[in-house]
N, C-alpha and C. Protein backbone atom coordinates (compact mmCIF):
# COMPACT_ATOMS: atom_id res chain seq x y z
N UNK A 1 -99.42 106.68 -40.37
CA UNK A 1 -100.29 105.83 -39.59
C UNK A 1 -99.43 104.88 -38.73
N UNK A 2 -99.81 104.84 -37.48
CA UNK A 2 -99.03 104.04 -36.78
C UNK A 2 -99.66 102.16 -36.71
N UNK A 3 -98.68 101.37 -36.69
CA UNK A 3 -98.82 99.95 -36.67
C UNK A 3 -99.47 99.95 -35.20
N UNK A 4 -100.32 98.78 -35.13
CA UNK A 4 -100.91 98.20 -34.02
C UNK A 4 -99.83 97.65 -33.24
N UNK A 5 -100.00 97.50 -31.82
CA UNK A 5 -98.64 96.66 -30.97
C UNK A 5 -98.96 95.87 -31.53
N UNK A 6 -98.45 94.46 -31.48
CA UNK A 6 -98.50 93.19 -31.21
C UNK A 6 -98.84 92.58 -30.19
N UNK A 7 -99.64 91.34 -30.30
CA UNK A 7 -100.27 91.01 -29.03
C UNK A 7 -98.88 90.22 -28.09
N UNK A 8 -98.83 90.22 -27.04
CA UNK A 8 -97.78 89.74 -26.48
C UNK A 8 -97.80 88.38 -26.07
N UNK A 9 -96.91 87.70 -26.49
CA UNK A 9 -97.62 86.03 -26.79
C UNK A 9 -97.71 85.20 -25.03
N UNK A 10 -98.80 84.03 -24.86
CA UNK A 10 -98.70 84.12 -23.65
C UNK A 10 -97.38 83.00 -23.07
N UNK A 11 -97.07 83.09 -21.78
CA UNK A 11 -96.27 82.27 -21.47
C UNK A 11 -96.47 80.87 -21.62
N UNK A 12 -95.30 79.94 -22.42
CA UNK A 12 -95.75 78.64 -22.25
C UNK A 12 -96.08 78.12 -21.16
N UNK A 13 -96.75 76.31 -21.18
CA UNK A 13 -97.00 75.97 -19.97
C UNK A 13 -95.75 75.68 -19.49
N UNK A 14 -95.34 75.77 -18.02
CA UNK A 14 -94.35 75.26 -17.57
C UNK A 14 -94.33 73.62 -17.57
N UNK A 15 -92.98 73.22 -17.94
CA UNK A 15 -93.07 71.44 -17.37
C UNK A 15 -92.59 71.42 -15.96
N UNK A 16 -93.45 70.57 -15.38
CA UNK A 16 -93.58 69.98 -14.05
C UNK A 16 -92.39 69.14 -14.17
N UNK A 17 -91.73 69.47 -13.13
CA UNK A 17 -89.97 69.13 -12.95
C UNK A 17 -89.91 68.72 -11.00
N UNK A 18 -90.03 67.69 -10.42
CA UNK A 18 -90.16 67.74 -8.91
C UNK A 18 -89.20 68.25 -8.69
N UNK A 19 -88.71 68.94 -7.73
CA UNK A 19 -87.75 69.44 -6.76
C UNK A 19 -87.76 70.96 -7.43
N UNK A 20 -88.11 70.80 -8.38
CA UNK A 20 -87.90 72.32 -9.27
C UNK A 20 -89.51 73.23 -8.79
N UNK A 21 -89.39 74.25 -9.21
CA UNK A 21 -90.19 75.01 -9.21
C UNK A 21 -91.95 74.93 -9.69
N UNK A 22 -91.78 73.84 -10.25
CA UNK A 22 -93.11 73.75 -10.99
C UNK A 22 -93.68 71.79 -10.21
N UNK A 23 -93.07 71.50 -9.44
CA UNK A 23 -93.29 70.44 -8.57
C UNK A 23 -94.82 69.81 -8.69
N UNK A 24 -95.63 69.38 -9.70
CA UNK A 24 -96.86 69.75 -9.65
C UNK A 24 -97.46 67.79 -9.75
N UNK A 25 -96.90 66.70 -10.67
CA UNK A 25 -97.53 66.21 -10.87
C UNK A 25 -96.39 64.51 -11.42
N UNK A 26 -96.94 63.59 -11.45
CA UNK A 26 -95.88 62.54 -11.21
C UNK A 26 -95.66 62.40 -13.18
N UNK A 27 -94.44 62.46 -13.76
CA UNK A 27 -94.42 61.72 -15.25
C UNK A 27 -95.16 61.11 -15.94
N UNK A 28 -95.26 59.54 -14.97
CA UNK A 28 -95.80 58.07 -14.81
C UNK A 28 -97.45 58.48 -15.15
N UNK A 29 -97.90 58.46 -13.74
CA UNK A 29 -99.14 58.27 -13.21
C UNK A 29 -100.06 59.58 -13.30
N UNK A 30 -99.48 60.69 -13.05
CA UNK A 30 -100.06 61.84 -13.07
C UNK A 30 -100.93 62.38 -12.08
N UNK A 31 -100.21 61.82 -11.11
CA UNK A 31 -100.54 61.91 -9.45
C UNK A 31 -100.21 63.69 -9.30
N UNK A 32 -101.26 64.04 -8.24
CA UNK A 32 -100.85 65.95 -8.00
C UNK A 32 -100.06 65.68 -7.20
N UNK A 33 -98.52 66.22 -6.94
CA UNK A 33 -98.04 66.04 -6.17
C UNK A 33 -98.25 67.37 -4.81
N UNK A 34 -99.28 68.20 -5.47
CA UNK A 34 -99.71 69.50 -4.06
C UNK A 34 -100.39 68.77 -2.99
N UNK A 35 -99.94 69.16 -1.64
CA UNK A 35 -100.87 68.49 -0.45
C UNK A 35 -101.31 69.69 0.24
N UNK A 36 -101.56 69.33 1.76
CA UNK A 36 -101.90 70.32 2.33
C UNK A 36 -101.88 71.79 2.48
N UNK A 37 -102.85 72.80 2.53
CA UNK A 37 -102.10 74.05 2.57
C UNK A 37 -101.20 74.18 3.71
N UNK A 38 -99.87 74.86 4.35
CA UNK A 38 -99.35 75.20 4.89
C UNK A 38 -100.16 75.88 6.24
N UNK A 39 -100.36 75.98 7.32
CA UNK A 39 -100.89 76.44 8.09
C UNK A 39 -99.94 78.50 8.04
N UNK A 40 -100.29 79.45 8.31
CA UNK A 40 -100.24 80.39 8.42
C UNK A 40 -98.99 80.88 8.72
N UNK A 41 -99.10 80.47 10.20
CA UNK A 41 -98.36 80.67 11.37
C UNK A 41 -96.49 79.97 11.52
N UNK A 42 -97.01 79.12 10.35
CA UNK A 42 -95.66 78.11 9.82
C UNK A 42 -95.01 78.93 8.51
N UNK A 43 -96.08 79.31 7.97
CA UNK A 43 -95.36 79.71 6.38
C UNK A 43 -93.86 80.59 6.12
N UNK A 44 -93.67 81.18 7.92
CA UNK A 44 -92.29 81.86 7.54
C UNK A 44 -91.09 80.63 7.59
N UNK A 45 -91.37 79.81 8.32
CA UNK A 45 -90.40 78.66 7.74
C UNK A 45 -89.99 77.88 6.30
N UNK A 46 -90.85 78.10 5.34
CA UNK A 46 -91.09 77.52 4.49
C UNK A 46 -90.86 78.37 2.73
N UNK A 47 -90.36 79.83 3.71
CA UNK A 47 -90.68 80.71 2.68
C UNK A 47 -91.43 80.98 1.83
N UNK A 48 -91.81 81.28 0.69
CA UNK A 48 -92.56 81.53 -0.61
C UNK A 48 -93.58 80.06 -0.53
N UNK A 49 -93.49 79.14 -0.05
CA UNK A 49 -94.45 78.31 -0.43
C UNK A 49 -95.77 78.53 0.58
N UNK A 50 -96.56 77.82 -0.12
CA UNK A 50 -98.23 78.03 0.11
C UNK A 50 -98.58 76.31 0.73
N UNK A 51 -97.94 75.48 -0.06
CA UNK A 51 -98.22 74.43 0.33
C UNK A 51 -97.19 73.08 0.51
N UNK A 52 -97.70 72.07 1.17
CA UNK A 52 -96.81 70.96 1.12
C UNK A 52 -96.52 69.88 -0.52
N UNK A 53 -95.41 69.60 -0.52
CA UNK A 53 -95.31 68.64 -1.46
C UNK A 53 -95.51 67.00 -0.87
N UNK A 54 -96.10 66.40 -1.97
CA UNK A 54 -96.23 65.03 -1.77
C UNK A 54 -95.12 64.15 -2.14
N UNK A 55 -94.40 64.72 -3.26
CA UNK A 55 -93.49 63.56 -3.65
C UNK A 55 -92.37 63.40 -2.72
N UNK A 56 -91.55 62.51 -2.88
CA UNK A 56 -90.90 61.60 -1.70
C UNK A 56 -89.19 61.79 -2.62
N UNK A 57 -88.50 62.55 -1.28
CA UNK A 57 -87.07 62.93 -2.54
C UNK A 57 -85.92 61.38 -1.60
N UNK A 58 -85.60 61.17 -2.71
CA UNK A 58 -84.20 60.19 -2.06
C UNK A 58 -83.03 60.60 -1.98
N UNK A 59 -82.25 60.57 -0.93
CA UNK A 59 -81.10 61.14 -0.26
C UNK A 59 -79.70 60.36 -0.54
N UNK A 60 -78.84 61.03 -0.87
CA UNK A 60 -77.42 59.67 -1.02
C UNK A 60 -76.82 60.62 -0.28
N UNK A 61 -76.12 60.58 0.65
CA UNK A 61 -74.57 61.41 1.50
C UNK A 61 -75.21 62.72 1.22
N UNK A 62 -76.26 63.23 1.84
CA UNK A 62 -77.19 64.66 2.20
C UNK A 62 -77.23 65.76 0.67
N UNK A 63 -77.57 64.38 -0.39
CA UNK A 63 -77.57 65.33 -1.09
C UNK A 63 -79.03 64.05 -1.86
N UNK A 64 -80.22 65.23 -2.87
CA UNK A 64 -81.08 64.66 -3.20
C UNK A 64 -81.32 64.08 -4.64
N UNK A 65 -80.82 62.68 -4.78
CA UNK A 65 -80.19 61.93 -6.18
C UNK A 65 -81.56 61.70 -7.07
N UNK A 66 -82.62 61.46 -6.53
CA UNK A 66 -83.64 60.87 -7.33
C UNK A 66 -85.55 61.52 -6.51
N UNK A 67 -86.09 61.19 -7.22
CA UNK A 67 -87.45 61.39 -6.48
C UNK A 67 -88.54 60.26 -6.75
N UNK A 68 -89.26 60.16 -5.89
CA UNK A 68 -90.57 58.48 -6.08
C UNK A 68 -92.03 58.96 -6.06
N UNK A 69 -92.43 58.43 -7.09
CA UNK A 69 -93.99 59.04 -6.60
C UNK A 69 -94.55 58.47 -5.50
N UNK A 70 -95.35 59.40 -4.37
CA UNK A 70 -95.79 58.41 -3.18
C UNK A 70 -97.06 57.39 -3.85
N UNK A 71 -97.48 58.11 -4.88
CA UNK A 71 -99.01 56.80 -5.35
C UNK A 71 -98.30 55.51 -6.19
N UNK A 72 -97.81 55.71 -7.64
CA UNK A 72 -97.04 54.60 -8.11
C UNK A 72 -96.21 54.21 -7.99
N UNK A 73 -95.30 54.86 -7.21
CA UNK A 73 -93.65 54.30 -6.67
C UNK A 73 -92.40 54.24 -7.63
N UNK A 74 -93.51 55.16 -8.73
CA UNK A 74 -92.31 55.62 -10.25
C UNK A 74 -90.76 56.45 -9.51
N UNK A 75 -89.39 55.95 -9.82
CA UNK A 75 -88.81 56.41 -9.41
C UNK A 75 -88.27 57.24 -10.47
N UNK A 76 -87.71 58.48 -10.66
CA UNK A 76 -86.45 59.26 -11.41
C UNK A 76 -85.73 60.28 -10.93
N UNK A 77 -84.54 60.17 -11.86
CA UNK A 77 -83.26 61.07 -11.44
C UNK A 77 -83.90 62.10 -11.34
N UNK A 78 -83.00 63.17 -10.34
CA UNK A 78 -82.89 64.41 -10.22
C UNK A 78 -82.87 65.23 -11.16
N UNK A 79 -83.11 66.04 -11.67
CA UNK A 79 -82.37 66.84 -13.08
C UNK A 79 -81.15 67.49 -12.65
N UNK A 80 -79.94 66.92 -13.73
CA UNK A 80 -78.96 67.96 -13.37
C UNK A 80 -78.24 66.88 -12.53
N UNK A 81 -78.48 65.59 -11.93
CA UNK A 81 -77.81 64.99 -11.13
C UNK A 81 -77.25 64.17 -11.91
N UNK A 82 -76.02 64.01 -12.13
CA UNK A 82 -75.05 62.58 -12.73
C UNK A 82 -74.94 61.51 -12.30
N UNK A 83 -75.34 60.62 -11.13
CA UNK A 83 -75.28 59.77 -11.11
C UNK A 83 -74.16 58.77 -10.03
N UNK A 84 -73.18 60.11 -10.70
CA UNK A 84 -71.67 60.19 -9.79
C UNK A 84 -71.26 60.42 -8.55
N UNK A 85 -71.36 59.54 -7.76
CA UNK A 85 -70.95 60.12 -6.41
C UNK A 85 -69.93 61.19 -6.26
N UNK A 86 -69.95 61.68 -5.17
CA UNK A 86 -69.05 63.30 -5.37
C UNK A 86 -68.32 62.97 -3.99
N UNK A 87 -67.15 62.07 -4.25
CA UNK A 87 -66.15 62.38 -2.93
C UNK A 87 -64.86 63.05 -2.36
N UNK A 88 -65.16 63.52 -1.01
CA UNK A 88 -64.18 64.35 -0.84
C UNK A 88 -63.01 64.10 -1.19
N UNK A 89 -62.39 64.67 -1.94
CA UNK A 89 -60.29 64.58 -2.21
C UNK A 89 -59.96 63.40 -0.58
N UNK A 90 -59.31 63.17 -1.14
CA UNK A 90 -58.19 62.41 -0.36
C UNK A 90 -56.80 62.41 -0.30
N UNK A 91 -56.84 63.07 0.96
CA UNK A 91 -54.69 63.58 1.44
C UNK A 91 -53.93 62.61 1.80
């Protein structure tokens, strides 16, 4: 007699991470950070996305250190970002 498959378990929920892939919603406040749909005609600029993001990324020397919610003004690090400025060698 053969065993039944197993049911295949479902995927967890993803955590909402801004700048990351799952960009969805503020820590803090729990603001959506999805906005507008993308107009059509634009979407090859934008690649794979469908829509605009709301949250607000902060910039140090063209690179993106932290993010703010636009509703509560909750600020946090990047993931993965140290903190550390990254400067060029010096000759």
């Amino acid at each position: 007699m053969r065993k039944p498959k197993p049911k295949p378990k479902p995927d967890p929920e993803p955590v909402p991470q801004p700048g990351g892939p799952f960009a969805v919603k503020c820590p803090v406040c729990g603001a959506n950070f999805i906005g507008a749909e993308i107009p059509w005609e634009q979407r090859k600029y934008y690649g794979s996305q469908t829509h605009f993001l709301r949250v607000v990324a902060i910039e140090e020397r063209d690179r993106i250190v932290a993010w703010k919610c636009p509703d509560c003004g909750h600020t946090w690090p990047r993931p993965g970002y140290s903190g550390i400025p990254v400067d060029p060698p010096r000759i």
